[in-house]
C-alpha atoms as a PDB file:
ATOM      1  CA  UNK A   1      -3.576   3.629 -27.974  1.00  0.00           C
ATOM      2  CA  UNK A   2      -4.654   6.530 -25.876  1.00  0.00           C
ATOM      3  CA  UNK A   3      -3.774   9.943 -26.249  1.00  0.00           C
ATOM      4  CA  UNK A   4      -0.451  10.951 -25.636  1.00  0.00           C
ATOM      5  CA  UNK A   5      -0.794  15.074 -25.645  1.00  0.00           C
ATOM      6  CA  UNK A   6       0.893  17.129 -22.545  1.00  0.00           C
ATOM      7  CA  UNK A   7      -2.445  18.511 -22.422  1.00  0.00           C
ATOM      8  CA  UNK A   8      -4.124  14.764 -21.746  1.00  0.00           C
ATOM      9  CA  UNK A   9      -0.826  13.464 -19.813  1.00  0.00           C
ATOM     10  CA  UNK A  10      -1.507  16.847 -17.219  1.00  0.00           C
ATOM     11  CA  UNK A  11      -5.173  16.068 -17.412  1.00  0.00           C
ATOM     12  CA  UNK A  12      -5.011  12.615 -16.028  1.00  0.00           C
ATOM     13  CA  UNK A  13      -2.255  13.353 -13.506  1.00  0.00           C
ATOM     14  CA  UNK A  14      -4.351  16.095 -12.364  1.00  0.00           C
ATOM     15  CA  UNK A  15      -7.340  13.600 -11.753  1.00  0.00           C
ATOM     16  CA  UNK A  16      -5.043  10.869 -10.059  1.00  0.00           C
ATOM     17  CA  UNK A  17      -4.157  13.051  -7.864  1.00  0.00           C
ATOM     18  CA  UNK A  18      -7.318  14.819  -6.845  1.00  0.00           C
ATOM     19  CA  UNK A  19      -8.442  11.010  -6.475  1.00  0.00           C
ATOM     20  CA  UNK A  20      -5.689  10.201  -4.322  1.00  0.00           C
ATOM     21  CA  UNK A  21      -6.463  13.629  -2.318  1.00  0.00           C
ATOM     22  CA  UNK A  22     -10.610  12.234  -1.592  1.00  0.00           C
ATOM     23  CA  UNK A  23      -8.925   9.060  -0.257  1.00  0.00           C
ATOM     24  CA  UNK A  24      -6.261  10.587   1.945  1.00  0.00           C
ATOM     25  CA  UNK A  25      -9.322  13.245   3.228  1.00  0.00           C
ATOM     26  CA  UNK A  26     -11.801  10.055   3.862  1.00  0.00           C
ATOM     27  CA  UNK A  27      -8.930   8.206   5.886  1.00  0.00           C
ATOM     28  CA  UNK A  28      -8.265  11.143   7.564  1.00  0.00           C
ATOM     29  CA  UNK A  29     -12.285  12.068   8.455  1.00  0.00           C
ATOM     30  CA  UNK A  30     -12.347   7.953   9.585  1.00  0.00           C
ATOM     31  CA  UNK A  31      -9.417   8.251  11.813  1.00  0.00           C
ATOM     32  CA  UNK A  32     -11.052  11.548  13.694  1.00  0.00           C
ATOM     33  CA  UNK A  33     -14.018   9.852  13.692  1.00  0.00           C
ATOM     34  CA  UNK A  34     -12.604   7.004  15.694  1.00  0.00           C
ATOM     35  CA  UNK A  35     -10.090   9.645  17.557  1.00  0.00           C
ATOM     36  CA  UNK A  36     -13.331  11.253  18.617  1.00  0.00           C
ATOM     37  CA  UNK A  37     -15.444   7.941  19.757  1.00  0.00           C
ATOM     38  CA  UNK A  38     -11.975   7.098  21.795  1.00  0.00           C
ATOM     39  CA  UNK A  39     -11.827  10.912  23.661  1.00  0.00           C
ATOM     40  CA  UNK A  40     -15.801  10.625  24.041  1.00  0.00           C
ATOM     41  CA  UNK A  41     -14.971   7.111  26.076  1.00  0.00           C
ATOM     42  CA  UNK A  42     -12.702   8.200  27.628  1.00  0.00           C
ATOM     43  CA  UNK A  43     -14.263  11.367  29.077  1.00  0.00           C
ATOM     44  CA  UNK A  44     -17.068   9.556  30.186  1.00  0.00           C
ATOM     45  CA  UNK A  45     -14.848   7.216  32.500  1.00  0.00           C
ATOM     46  CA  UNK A  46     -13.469  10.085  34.398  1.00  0.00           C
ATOM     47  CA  UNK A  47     -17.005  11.079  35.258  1.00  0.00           C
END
């Protein structure tokens, strides 16, 4: 079995959660991204 030391549990929280954190900030940099394409269509139907 793996190692159960409060040292290792913290370790591997610490990494599932900066993993979690790059997902949530690549969802977010998608969803400006397509934010952005929408405003930039948008604009250029007013003109």
């Amino acid at each position: 079995m793996g190692d159960r030391s409060p040292k290792s549990v913290q370790k591997q929280a610490s990494q599932k959660q900066s993993k979690a954190n790059d997902a949530n900030k690549q969802k977010q940099a998608l969803i400006m991204a397509q934010q952005a394409a929408k405003a930039k269509a948008a604009a250029g139907k007013k003109n």
